[in-house]
PDB file of N, CA and C in Angstrom:
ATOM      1  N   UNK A   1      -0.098 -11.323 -11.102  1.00  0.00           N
ATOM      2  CA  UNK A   1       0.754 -10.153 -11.169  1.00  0.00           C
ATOM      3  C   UNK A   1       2.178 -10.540 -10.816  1.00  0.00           C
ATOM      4  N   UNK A   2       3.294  -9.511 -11.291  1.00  0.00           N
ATOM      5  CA  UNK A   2       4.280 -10.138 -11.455  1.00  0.00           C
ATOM      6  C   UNK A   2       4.863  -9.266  -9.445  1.00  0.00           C
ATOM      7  N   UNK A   3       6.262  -9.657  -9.721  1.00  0.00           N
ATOM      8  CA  UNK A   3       6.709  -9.310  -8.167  1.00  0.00           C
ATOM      9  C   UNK A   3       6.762  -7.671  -8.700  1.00  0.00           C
ATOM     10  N   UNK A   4       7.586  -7.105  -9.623  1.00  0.00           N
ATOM     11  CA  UNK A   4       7.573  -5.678  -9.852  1.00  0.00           C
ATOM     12  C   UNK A   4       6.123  -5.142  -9.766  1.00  0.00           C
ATOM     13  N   UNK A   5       5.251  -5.576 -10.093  1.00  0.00           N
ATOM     14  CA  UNK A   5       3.892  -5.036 -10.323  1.00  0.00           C
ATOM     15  C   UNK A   5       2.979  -4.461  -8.830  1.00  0.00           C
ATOM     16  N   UNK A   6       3.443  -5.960  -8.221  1.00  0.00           N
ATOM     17  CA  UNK A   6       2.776  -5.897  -6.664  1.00  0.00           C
ATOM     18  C   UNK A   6       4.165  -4.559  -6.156  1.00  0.00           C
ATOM     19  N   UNK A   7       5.165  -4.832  -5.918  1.00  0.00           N
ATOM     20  CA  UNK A   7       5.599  -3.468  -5.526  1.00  0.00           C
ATOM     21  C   UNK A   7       5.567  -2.227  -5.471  1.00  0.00           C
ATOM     22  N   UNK A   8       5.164  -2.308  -7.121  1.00  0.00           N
ATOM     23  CA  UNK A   8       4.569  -0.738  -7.419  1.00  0.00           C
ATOM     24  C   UNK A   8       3.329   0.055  -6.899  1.00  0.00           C
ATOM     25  N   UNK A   9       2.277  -1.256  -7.064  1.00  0.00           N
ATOM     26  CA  UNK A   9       0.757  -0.939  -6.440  1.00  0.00           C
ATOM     27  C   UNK A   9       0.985  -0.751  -5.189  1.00  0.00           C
ATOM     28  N   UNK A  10       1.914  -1.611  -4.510  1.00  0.00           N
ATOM     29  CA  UNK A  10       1.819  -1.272  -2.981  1.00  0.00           C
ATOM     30  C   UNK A  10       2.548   0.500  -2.439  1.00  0.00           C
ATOM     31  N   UNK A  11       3.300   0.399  -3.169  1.00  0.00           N
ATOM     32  CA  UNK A  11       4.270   2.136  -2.899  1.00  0.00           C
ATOM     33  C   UNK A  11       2.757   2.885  -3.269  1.00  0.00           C
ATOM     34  N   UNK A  12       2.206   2.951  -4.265  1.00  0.00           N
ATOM     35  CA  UNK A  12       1.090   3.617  -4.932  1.00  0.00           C
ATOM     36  C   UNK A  12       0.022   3.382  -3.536  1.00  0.00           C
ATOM     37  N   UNK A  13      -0.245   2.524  -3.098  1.00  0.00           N
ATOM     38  CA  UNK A  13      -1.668   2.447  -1.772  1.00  0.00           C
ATOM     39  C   UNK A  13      -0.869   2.653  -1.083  1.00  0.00           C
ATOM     40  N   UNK A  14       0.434   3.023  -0.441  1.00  0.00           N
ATOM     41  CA  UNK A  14       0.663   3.241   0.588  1.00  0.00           C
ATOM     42  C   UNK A  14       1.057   4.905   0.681  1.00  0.00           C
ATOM     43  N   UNK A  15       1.759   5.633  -0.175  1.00  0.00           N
ATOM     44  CA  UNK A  15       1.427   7.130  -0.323  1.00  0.00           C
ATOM     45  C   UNK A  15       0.194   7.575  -0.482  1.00  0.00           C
ATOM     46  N   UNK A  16      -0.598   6.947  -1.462  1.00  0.00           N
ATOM     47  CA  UNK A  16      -1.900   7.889  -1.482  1.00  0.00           C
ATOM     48  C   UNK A  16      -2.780   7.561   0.419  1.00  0.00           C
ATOM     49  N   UNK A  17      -2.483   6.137   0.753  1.00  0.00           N
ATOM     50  CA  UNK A  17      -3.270   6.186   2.375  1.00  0.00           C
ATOM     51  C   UNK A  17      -2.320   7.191   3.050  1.00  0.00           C
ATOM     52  N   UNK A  18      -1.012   7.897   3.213  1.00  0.00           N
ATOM     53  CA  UNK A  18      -0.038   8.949   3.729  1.00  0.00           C
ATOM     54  C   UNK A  18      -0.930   9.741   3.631  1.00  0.00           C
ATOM     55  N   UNK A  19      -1.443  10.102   2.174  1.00  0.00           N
ATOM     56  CA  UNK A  19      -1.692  11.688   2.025  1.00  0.00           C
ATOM     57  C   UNK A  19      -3.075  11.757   2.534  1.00  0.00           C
ATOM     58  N   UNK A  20      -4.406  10.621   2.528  1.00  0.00           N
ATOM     59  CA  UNK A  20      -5.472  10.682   3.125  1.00  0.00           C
ATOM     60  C   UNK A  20      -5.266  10.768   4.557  1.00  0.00           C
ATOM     61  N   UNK A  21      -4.161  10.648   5.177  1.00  0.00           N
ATOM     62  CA  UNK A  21      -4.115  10.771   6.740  1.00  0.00           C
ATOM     63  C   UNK A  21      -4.058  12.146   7.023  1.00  0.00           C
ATOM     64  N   UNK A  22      -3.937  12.944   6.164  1.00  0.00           N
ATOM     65  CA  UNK A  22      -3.775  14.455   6.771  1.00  0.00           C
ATOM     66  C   UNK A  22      -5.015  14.567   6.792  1.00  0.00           C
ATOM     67  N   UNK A  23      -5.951  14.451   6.695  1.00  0.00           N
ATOM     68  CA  UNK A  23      -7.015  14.679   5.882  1.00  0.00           C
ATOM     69  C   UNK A  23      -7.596  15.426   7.576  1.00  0.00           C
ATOM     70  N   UNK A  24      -8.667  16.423   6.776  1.00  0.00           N
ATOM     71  CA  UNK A  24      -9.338  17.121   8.765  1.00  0.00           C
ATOM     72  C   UNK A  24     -10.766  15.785   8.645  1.00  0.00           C
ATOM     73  N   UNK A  25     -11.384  14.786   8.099  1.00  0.00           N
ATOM     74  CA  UNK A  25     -12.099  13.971   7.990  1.00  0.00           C
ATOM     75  C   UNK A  25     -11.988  12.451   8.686  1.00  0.00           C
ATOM     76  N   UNK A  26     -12.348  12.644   9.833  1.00  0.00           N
ATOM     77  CA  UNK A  26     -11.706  11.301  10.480  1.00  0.00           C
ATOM     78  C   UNK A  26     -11.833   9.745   9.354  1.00  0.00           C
ATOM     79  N   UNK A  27     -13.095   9.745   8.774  1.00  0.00           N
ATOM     80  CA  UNK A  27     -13.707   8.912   7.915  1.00  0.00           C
ATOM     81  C   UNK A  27     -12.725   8.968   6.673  1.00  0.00           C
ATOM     82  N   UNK A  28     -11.785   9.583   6.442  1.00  0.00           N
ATOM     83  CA  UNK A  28     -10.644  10.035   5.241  1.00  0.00           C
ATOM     84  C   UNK A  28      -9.290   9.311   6.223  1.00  0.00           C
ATOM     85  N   UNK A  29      -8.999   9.599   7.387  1.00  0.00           N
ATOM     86  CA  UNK A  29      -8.058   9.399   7.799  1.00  0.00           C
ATOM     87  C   UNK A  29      -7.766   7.604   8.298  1.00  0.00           C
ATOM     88  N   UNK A  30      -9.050   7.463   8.883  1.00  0.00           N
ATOM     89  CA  UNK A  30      -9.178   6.207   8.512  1.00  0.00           C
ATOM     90  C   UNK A  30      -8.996   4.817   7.589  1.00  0.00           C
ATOM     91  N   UNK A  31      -9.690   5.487   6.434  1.00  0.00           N
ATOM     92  CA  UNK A  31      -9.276   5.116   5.523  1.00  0.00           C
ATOM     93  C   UNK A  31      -8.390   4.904   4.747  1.00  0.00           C
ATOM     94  N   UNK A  32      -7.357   5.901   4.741  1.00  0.00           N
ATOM     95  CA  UNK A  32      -6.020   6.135   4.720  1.00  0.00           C
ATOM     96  C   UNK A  32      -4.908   5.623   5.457  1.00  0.00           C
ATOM     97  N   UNK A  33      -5.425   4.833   6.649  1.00  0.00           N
ATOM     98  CA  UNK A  33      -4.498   3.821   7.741  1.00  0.00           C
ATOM     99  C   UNK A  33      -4.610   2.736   6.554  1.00  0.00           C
ATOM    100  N   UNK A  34      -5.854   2.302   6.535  1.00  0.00           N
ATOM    101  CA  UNK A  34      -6.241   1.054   5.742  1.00  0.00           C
ATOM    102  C   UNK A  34      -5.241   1.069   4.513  1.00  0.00           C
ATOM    103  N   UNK A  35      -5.885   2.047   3.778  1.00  0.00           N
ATOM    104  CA  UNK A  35      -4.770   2.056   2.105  1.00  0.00           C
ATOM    105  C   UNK A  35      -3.454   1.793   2.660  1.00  0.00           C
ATOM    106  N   UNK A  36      -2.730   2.453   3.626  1.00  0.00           N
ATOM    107  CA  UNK A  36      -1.480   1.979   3.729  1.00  0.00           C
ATOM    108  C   UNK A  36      -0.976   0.936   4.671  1.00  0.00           C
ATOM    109  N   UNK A  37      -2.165   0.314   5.299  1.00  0.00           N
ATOM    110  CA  UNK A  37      -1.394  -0.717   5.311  1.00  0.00           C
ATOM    111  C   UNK A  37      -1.427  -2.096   4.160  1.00  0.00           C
ATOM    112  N   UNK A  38      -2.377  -2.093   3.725  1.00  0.00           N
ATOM    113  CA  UNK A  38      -3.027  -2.721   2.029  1.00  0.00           C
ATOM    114  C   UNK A  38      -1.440  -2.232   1.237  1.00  0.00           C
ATOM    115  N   UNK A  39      -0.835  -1.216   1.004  1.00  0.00           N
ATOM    116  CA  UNK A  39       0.350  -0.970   0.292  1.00  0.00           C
ATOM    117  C   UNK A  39       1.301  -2.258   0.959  1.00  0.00           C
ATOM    118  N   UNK A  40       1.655  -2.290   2.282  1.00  0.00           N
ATOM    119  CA  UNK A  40       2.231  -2.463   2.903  1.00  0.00           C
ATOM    120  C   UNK A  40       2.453  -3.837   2.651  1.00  0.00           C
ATOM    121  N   UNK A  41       0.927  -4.919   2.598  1.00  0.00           N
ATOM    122  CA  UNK A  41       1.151  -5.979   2.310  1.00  0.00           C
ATOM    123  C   UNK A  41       1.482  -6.511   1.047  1.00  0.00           C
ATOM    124  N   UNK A  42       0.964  -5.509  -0.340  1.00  0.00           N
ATOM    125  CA  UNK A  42       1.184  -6.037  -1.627  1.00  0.00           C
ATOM    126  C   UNK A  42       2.831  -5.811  -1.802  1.00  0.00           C
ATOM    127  N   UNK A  43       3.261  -4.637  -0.713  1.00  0.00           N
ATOM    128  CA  UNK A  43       4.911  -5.001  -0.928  1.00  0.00           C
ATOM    129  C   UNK A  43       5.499  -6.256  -0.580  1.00  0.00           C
ATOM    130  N   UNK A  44       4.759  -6.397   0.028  1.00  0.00           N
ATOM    131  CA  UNK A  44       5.213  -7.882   0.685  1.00  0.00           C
ATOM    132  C   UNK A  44       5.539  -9.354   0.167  1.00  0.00           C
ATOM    133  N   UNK A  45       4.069  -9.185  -0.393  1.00  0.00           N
ATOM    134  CA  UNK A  45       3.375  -9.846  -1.745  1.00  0.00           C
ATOM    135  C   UNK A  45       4.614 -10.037  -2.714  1.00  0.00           C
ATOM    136  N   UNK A  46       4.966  -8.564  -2.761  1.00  0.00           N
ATOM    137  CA  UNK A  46       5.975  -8.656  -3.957  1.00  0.00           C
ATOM    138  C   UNK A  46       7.009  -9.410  -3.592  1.00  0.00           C
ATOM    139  N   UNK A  47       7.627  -8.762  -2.835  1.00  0.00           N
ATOM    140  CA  UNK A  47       9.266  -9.280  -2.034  1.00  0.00           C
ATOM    141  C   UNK A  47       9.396 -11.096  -2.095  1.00  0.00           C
ATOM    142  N   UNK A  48       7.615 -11.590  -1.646  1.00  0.00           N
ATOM    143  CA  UNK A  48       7.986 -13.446  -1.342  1.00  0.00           C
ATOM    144  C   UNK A  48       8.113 -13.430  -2.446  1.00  0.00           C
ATOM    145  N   UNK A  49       7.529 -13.002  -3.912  1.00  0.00           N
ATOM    146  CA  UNK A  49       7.502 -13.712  -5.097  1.00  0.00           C
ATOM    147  C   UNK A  49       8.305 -13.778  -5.870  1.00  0.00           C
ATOM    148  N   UNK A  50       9.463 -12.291  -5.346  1.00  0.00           N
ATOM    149  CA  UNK A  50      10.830 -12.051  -5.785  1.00  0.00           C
ATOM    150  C   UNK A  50      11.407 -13.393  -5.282  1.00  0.00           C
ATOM    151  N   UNK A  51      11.210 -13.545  -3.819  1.00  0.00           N
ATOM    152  CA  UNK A  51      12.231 -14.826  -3.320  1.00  0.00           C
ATOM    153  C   UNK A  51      11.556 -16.228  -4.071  1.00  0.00           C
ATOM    154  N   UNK A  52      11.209 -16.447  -4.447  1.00  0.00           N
ATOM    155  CA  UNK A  52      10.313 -17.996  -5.145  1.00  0.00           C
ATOM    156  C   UNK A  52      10.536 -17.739  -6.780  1.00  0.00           C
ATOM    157  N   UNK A  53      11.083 -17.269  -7.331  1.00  0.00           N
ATOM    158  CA  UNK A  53      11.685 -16.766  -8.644  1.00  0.00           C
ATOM    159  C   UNK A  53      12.771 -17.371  -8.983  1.00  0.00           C
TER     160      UNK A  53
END
């Protein structure tokens, strides 16, 4: 995947884990830490591959 690609997926897992944190389902909210921090790293992902370009 390219560096734009991983950026996008990561904004994308890291709002949708936002919006599972409201959730009244601890087992939802949970899960929703996870998705965003998983966003968090494919931004990341992105950013080194921008710098190695």
């Amino acid at each position: 995947m390219g560096e734009f690609t991983d950026k996008v997926k990561g904004n994308v897992n890291e709002a949708i884990g936002k919006v599972k944190q409201q959730s009244g389902d601890a087992e939802t909210r949970e899960e929703g830490a996870a998705q965003e921090v998983k966003g968090e790293g494919q931004q990341v992902k992105g950013a080194v591959k921008g710098l190695f370009k």
